[in-house]
Protein backbone atom coordinates (compact mmCIF):
# COMPACT_ATOMS: atom_id res chain seq x y z
CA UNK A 1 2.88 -8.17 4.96
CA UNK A 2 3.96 -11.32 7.02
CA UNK A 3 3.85 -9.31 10.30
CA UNK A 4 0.39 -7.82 9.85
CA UNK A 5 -1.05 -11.39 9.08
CA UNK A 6 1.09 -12.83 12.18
CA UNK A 7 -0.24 -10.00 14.02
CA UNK A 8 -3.74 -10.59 12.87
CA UNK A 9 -3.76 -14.39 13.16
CA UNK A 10 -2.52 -14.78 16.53
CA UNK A 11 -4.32 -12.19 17.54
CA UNK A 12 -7.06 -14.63 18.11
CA UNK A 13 -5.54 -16.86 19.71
CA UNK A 14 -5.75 -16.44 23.35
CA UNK A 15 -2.01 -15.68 24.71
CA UNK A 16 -0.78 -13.89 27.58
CA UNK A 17 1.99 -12.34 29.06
CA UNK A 18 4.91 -11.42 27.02
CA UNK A 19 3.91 -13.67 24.34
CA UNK A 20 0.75 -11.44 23.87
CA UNK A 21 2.59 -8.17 23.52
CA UNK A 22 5.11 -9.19 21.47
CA UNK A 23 2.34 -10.46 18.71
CA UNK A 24 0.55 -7.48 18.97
CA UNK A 25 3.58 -5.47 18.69
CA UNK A 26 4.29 -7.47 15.34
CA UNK A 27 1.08 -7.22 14.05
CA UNK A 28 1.29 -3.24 14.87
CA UNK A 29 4.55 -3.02 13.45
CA UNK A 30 3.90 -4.87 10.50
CA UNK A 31 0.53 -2.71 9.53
CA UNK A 32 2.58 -0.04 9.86
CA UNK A 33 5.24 -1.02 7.38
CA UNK A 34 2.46 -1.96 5.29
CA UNK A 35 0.43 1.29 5.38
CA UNK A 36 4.02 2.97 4.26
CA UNK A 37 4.88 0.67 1.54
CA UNK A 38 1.05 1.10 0.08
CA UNK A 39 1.52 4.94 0.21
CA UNK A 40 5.13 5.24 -1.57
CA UNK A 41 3.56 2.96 -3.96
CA UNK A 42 0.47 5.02 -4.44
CA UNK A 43 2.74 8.07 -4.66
CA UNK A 44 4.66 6.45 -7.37
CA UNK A 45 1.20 6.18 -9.47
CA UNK A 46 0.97 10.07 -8.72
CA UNK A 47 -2.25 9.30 -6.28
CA UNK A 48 -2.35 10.43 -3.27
CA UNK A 49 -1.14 8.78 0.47
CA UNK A 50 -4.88 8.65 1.19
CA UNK A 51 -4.56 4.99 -0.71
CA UNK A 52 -2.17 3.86 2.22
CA UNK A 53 -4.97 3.22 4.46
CA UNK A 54 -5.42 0.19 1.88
CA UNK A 55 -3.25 -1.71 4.17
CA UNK A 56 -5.75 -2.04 7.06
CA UNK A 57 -7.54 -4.58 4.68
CA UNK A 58 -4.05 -6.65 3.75
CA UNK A 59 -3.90 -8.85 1.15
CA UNK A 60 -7.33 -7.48 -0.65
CA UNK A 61 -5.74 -4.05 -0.82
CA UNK A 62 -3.02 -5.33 -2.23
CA UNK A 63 -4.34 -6.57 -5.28
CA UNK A 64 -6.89 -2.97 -5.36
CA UNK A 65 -3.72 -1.17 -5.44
CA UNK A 66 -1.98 -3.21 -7.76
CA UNK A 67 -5.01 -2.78 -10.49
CA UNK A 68 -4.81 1.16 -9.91
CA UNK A 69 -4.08 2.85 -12.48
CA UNK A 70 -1.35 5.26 -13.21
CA UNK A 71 -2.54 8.83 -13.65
CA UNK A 72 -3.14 9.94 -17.02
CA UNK A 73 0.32 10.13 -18.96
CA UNK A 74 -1.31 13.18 -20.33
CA UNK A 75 -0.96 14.73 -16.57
CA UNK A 76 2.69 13.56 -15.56
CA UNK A 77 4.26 14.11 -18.91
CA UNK A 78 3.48 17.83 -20.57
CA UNK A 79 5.42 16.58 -24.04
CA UNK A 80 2.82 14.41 -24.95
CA UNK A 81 0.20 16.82 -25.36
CA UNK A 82 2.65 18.53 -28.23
CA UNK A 83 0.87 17.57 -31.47
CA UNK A 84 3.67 15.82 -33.81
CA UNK A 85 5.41 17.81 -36.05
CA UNK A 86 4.89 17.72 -39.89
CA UNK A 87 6.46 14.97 -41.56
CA UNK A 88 7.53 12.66 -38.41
């Protein structure tokens, strides 16, 4: 998350050169890494990599992700839709 926000941040501020690429090259880099780490995560939940692109909006899709919910337990886990057996 650091090198999207460096990325993003001094991508404003007028550079050039070297200097310049290697910022943007962060900033590329660390969306990247970001767009990944949202998508395992959202795979995790059982959703789909779709929710990756979340990391084109940093820190707000962060927290979006992070109030996702899990798929229903209903879905991931067949057992629980056994009905209990008598006298448990």
């Amino acid at each position: 998350m650091v090198l999207h926000y460096v990325g993003y941040f001094f991508g404003h501020i007028p550079l050039r050169g070297v200097p310049a690429f290697i910022v943007g090259i962060a900033g590329l880099l660390g969306t990247i890494a970001l767009g990944i780490g949202f998508g395992l995560y959202a795979r995790g939940k059982k959703r789909s990599w779709a929710w990756s692109f979340l990391a084109l909006i940093g820190l707000l899709g962060l927290v979006i992700l992070l109030l996702l919910p899990d798929k229903v337990a209903s879905e991931r886990d067949p057992e629980s839709q056994v009905a209990p057996k008598p006298g448990q």
